[in-house]
C-alpha atoms as a PDB file:
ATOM      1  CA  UNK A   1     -20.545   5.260  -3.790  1.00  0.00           C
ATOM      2  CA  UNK A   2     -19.450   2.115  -1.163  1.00  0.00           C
ATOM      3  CA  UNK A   3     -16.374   1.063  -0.192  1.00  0.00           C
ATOM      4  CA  UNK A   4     -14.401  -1.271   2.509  1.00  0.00           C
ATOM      5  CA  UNK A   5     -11.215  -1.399   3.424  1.00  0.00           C
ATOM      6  CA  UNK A   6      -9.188  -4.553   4.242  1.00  0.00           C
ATOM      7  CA  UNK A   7      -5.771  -4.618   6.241  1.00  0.00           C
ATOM      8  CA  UNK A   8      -4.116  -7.884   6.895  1.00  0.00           C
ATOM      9  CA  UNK A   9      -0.951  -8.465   8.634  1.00  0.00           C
ATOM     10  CA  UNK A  10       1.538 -11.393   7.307  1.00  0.00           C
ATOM     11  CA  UNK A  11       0.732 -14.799   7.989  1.00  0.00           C
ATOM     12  CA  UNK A  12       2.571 -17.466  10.174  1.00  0.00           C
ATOM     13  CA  UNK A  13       2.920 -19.582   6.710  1.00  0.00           C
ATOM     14  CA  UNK A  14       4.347 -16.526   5.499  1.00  0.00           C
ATOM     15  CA  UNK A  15       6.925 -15.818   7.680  1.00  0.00           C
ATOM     16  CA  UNK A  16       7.972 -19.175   8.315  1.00  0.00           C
ATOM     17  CA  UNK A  17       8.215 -19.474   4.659  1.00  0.00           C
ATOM     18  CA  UNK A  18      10.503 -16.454   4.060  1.00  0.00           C
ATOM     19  CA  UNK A  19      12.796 -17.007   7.277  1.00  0.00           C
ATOM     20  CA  UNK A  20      13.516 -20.884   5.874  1.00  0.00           C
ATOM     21  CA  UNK A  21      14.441 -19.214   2.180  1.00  0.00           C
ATOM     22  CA  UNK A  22      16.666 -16.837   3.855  1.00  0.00           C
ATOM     23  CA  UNK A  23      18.392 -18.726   7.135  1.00  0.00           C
ATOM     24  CA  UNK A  24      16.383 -16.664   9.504  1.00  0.00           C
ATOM     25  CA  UNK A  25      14.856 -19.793  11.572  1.00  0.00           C
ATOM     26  CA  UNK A  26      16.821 -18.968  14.423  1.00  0.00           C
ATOM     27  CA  UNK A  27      16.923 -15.613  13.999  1.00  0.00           C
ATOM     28  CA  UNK A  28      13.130 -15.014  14.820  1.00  0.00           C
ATOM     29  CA  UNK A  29      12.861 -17.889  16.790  1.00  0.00           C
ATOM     30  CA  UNK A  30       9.525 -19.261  16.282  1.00  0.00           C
ATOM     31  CA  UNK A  31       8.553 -16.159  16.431  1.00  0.00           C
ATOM     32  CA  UNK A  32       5.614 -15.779  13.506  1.00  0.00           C
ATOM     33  CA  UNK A  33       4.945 -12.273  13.725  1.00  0.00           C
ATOM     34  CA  UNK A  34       5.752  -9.372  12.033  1.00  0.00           C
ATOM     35  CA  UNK A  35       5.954  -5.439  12.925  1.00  0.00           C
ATOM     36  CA  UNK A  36       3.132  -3.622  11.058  1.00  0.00           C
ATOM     37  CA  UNK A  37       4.764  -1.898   8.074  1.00  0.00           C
ATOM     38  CA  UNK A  38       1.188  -1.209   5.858  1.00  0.00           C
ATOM     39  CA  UNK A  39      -1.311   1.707   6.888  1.00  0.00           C
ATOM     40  CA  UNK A  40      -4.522   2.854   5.023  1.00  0.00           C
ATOM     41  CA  UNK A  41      -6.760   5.152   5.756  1.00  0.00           C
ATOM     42  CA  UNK A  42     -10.565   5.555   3.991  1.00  0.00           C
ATOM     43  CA  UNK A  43     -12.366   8.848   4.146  1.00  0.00           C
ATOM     44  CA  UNK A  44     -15.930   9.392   2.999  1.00  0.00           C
ATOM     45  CA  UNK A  45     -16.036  13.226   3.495  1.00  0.00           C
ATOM     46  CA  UNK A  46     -14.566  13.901   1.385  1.00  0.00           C
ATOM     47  CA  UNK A  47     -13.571  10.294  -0.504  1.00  0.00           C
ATOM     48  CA  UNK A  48      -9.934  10.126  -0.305  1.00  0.00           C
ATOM     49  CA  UNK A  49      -8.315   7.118  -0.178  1.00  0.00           C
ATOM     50  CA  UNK A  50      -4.904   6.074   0.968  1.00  0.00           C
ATOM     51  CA  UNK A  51      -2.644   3.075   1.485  1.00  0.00           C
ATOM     52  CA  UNK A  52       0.910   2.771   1.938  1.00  0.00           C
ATOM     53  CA  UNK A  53       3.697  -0.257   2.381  1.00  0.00           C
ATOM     54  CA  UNK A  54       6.975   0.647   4.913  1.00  0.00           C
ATOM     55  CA  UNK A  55      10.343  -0.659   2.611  1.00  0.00           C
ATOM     56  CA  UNK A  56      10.889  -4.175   4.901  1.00  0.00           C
ATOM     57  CA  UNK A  57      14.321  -3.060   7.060  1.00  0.00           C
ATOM     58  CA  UNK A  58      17.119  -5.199   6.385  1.00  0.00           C
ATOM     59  CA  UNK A  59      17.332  -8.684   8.593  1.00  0.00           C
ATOM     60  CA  UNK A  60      20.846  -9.434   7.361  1.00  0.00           C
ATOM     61  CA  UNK A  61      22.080  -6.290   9.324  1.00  0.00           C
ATOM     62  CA  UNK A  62      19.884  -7.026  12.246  1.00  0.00           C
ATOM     63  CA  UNK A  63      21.252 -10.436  12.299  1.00  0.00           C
ATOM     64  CA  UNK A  64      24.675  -9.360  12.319  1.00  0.00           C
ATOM     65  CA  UNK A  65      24.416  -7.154  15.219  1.00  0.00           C
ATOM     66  CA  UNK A  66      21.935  -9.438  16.818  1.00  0.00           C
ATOM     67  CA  UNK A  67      19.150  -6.847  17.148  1.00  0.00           C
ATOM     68  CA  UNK A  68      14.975  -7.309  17.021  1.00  0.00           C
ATOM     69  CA  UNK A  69      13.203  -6.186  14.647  1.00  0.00           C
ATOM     70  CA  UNK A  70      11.948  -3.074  15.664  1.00  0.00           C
ATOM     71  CA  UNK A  71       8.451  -3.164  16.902  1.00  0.00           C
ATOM     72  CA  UNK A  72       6.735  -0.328  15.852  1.00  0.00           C
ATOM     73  CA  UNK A  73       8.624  -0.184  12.543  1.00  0.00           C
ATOM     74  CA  UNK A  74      10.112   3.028  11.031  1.00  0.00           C
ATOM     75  CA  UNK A  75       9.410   2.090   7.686  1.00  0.00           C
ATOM     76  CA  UNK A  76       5.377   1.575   9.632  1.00  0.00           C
ATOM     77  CA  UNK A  77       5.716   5.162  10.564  1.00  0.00           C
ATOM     78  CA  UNK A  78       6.751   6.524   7.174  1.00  0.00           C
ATOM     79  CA  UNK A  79       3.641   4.623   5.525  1.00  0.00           C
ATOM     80  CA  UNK A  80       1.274   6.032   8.511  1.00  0.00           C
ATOM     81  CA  UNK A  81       2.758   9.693   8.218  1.00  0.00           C
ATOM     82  CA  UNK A  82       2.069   9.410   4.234  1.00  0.00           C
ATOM     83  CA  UNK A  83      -1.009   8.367   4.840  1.00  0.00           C
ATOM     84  CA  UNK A  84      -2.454  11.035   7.157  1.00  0.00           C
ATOM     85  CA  UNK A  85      -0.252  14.010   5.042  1.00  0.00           C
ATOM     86  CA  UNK A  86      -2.546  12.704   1.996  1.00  0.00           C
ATOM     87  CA  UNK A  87      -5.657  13.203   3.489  1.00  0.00           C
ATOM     88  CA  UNK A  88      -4.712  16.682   5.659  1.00  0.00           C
ATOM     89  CA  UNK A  89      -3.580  17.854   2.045  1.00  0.00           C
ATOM     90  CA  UNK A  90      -6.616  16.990   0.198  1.00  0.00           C
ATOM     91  CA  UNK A  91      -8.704  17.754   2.720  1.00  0.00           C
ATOM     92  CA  UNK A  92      -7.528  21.746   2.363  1.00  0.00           C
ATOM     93  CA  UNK A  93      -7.483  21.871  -1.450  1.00  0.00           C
ATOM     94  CA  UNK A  94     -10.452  19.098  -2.335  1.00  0.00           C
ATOM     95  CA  UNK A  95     -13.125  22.332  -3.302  1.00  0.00           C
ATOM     96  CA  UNK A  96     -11.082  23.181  -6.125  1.00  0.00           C
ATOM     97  CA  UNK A  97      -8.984  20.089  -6.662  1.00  0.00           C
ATOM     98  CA  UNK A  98      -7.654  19.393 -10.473  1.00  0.00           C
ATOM     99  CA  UNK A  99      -4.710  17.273 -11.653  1.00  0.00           C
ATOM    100  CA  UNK A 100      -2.004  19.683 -10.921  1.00  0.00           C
ATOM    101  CA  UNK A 101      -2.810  19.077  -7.355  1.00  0.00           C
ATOM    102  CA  UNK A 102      -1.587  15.329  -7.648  1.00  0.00           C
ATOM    103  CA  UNK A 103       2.146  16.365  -7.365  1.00  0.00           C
ATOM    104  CA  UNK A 104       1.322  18.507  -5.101  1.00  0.00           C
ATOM    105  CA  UNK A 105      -0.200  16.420  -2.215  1.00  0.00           C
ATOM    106  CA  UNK A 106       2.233  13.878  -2.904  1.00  0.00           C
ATOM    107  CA  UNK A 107       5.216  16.762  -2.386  1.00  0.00           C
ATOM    108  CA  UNK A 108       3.317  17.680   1.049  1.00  0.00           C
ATOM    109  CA  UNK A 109       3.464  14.349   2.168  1.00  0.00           C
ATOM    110  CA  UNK A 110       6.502  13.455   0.866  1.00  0.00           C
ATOM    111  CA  UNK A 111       7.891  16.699   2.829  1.00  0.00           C
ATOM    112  CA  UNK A 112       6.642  15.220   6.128  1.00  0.00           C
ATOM    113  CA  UNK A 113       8.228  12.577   5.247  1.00  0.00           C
ATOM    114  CA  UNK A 114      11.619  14.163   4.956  1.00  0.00           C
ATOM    115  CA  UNK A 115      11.101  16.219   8.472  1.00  0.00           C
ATOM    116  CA  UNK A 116      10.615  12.273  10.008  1.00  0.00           C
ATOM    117  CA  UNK A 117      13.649  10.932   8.410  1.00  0.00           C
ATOM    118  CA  UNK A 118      15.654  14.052   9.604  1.00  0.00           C
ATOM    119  CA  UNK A 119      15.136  13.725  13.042  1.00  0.00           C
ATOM    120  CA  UNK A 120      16.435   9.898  12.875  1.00  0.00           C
ATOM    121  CA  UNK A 121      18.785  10.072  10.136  1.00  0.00           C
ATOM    122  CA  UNK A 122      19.744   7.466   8.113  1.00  0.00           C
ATOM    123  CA  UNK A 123      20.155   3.817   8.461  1.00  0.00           C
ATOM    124  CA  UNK A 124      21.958   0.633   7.568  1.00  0.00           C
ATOM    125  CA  UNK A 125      18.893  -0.683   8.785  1.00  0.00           C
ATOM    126  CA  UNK A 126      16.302   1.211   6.334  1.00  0.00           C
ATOM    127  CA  UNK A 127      16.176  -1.936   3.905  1.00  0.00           C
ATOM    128  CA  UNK A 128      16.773   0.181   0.785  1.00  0.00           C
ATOM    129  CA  UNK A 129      19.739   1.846  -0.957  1.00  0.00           C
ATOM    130  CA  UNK A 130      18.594   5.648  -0.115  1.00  0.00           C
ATOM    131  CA  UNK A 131      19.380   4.698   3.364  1.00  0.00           C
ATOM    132  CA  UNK A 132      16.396   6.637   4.649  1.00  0.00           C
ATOM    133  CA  UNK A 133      13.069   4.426   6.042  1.00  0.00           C
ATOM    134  CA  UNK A 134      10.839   4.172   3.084  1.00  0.00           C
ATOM    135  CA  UNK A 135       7.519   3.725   1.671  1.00  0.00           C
ATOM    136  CA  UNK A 136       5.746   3.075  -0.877  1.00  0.00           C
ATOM    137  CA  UNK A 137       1.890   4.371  -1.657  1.00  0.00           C
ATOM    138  CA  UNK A 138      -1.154   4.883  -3.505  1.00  0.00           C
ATOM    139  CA  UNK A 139      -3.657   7.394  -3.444  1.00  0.00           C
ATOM    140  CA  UNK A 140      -7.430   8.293  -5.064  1.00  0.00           C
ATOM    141  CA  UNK A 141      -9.752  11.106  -4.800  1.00  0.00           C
ATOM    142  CA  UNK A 142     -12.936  11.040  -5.843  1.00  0.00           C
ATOM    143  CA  UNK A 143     -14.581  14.272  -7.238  1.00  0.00           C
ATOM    144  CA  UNK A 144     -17.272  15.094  -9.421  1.00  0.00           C
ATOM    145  CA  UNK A 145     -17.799  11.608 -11.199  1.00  0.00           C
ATOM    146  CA  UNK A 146     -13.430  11.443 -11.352  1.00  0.00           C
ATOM    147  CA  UNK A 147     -11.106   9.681  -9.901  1.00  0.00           C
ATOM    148  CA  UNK A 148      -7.854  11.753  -9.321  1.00  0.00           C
ATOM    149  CA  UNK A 149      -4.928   8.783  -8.503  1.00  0.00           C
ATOM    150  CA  UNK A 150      -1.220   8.497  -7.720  1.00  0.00           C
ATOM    151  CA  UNK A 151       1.070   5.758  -7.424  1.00  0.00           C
ATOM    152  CA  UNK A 152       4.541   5.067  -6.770  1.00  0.00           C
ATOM    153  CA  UNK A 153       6.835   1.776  -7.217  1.00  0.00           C
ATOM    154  CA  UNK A 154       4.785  -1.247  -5.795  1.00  0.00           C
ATOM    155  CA  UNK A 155       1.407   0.390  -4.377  1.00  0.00           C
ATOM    156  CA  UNK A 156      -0.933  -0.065  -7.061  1.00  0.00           C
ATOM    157  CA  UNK A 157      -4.522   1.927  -8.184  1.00  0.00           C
ATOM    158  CA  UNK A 158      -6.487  -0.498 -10.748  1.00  0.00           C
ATOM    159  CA  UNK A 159      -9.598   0.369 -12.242  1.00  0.00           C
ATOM    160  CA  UNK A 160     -12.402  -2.281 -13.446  1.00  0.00           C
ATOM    161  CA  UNK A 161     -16.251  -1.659 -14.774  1.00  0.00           C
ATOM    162  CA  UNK A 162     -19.101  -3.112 -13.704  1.00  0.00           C
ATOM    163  CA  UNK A 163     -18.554  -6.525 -14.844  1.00  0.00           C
ATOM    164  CA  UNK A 164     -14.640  -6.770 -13.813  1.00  0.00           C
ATOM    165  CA  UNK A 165     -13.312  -6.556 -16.700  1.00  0.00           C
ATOM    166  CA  UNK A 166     -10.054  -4.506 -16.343  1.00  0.00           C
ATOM    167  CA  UNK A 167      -9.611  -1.338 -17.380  1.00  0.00           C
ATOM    168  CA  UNK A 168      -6.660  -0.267 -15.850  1.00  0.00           C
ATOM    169  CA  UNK A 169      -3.734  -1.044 -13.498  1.00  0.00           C
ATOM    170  CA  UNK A 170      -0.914   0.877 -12.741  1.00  0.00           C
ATOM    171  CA  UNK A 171       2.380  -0.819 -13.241  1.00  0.00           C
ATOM    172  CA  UNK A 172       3.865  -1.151  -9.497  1.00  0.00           C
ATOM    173  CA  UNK A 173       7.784  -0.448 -11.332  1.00  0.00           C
ATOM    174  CA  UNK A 174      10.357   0.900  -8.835  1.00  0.00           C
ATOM    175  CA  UNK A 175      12.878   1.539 -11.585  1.00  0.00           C
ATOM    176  CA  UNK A 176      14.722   4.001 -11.541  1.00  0.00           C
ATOM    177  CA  UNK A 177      13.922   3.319  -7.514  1.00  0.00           C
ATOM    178  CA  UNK A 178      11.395   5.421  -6.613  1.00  0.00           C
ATOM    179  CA  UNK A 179      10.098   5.109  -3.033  1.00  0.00           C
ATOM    180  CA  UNK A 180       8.622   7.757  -0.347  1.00  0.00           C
ATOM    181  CA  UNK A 181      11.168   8.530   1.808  1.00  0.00           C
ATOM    182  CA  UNK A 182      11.066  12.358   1.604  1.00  0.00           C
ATOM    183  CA  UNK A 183      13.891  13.014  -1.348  1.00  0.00           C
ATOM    184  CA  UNK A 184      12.562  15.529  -3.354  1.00  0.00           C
ATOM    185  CA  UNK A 185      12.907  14.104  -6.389  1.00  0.00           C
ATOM    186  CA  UNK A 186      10.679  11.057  -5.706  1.00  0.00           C
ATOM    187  CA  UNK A 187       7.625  12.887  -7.539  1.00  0.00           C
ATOM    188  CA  UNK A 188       9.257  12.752 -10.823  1.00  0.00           C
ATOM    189  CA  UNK A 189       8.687   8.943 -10.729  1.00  0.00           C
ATOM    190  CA  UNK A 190       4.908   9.417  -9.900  1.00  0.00           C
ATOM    191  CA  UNK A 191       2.266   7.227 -12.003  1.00  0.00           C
ATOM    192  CA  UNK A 192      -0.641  10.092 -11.798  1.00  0.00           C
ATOM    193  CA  UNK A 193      -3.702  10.642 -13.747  1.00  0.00           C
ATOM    194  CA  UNK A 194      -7.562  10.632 -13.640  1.00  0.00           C
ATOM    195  CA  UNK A 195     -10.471   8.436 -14.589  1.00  0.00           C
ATOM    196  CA  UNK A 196     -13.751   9.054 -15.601  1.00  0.00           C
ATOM    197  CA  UNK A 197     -16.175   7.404 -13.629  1.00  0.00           C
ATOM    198  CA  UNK A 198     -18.677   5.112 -14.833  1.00  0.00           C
ATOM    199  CA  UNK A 199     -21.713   3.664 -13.136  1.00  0.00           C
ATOM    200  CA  UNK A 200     -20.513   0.753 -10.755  1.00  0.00           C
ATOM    201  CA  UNK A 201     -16.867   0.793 -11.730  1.00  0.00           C
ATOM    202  CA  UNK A 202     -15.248  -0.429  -9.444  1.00  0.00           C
ATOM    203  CA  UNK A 203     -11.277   1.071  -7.945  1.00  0.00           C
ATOM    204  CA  UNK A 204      -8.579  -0.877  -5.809  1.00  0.00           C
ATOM    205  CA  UNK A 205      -6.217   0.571  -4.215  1.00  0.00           C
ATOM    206  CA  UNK A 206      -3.766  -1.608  -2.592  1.00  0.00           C
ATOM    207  CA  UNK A 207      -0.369  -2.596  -1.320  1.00  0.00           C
ATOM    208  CA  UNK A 208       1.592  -4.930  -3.131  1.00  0.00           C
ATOM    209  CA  UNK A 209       0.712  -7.889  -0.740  1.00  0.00           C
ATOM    210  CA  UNK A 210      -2.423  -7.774  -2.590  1.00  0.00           C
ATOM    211  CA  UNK A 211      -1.615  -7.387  -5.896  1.00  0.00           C
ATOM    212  CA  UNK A 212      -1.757 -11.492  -6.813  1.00  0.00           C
ATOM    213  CA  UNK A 213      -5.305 -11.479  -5.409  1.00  0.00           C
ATOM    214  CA  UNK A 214      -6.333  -8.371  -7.833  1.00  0.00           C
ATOM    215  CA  UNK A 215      -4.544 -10.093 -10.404  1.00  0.00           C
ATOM    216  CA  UNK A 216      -6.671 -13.693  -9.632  1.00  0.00           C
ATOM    217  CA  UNK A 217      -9.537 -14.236 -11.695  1.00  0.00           C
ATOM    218  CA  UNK A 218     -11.185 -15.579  -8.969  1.00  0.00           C
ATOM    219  CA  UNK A 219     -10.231 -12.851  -6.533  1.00  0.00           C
ATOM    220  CA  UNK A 220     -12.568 -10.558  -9.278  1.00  0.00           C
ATOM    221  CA  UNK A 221     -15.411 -12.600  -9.195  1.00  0.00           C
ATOM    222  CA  UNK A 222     -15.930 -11.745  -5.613  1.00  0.00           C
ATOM    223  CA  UNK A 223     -17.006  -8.726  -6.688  1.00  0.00           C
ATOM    224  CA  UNK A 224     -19.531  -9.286  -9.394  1.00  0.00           C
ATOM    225  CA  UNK A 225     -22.022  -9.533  -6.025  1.00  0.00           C
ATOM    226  CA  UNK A 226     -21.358  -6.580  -4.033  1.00  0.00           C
ATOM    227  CA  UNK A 227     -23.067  -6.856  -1.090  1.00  0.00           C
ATOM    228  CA  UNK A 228     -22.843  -7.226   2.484  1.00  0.00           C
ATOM    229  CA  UNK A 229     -20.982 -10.316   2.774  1.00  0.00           C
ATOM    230  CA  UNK A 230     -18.520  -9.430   0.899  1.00  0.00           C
ATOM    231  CA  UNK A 231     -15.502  -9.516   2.762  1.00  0.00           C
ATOM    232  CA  UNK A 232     -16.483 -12.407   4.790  1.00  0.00           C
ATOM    233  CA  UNK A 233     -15.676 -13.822   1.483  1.00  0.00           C
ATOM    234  CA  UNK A 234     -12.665 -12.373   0.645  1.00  0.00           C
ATOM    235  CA  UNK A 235     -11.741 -13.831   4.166  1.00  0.00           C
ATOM    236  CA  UNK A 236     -12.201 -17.105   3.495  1.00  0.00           C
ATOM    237  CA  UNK A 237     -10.456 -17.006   0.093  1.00  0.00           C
ATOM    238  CA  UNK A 238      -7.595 -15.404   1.661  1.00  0.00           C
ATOM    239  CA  UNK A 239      -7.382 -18.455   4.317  1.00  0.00           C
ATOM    240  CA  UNK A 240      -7.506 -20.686   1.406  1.00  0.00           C
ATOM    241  CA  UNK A 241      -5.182 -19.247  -0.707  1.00  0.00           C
ATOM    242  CA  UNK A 242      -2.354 -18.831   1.973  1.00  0.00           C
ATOM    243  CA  UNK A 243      -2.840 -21.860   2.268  1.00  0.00           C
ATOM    244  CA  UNK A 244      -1.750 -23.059  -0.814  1.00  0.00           C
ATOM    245  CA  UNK A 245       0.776 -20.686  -2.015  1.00  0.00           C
ATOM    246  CA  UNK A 246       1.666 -18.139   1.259  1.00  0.00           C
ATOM    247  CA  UNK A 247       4.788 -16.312  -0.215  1.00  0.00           C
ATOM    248  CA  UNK A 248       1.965 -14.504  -3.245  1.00  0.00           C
ATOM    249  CA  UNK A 249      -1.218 -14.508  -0.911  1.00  0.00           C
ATOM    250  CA  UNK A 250      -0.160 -14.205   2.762  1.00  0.00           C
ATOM    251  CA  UNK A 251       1.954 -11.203   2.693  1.00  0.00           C
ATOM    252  CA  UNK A 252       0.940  -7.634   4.614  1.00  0.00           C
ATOM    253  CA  UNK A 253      -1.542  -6.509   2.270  1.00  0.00           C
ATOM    254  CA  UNK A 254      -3.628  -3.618   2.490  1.00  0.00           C
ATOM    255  CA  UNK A 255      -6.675  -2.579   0.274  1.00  0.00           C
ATOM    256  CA  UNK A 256      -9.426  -0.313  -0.004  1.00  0.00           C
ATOM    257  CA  UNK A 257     -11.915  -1.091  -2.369  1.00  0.00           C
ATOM    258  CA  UNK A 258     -14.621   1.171  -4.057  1.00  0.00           C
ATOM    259  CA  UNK A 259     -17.849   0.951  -6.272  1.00  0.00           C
ATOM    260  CA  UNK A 260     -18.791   4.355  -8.027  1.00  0.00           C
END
């Protein structure tokens, strides 16, 4: 098994782009940056994998009472305290880990999740309707030729063989919303389920800033030639690509990818 992990923050084109769409020029004042809202974390021993996409807070209300963007985000440190609950959680039942363990990882972290938004309470600000800073995430774990997977609303886990051709994606559908934000009864809108493994198929796991390049046929050929290089070359797609179309390929995007 190989894998990378890429994490890219938003691009000037980007945010320039979305600030003249929504009358936030002078708002951010030239200001082309954006508060890191994705985390991922990649662990060989044993192979979890983890990404996760803060809920974007909501600019309208920090317009009207003329306050930054807060830099670091709390919707950043609801995707970074998914992330590391996913791994501590796996990491204690990965000997014996089966399906049944998917909820319950998710609940763990989900639960940590809940003791972050109790301390700051709810928000205006949290970009979302639960009023509580949000996430949303994806996670795989790789045992004994399976993949064990979760996802919820726009994080995505897609599976292709050797060749790309797709086998599977999950959906990325955040209706009824579904979202991380420590509610308990955010598990019942889980996508979950397991793969088996085939030589060289390869697994994405992403954020949904990434989900146009994973859907780009061009994006897949990348990947018939796994080698070093590699993401040298996704680099200099994903400078091209911005280029042309920013809003679909410079978002945040985070993804780890993974050849069995």
């Amino acid at each position: 098994m190989k894998y990378f992990s890429i994490l890219e923050q938003s691009s000037k084109e980007a945010i320039r782009e979305f600030a003249e769409k929504r009358n936030l020029t002078d708002y951010i004042k030239g200001n082309y940056q954006h508060s890191q809202e994705d985390y991922l974390i990649a662990s060989n021993t044993p192979p979890i994998f983890v990404v996760s996409d803060g809920v974007t807070l909501n600019f309208m209300k920090l317009v009207e009472s003329n306050t930054k963007y807060p830099n670091p985000s709390p919707a950043g440190a609801v995707a970074k305290i998914f992330c590391e609950a996913v791994i501590k959680s796996v990491k204690e039942k990965y000997e014996k880990f089966n399906e049944k363990d998917l909820a319950a990882v998710f609940k763990e972290a989900n639960n940590e999740v809940a003791e972050y938004n109790r301390r700051v309470g709810k928000s205006d600000i949290s970009g979302n309707k639960t009023g509580f800073y949000s996430a949303t995430g994806s996670f795989v774990i790789i045992r004994d030729n399976k993949a064990y997977w979760v996802s919820i609303c726009d994080s995505f886990v897609a599976l292709f063989d050797n060749e790309m051709n797709l086998k599977f994606m999950s959906t990325g559908v955040c209706s009824p919303y579904a979202v991380i934000n420590g509610e308990k009864y955010m598990v019942d809108y889980l996508e979950k389920g397991i793969f088996n493994l085939e030589r060289g198929d390869r697994i994405f796991v992403f954020t949904d800033g990434f989900e146009q390049y994973v859907r780009n046929p061009d994006f897949q050929k990348l990947f018939l030639e796994w080698n070093g290089n590699i993401k040298e070359r996704i680099a200099i797609f994903s400078e091209k690509m911005n280029l042309e179309d920013p809003t679909k390929y410079g978002q945040e995007r985070s993804i780890i990818a993974i050849s069995s």
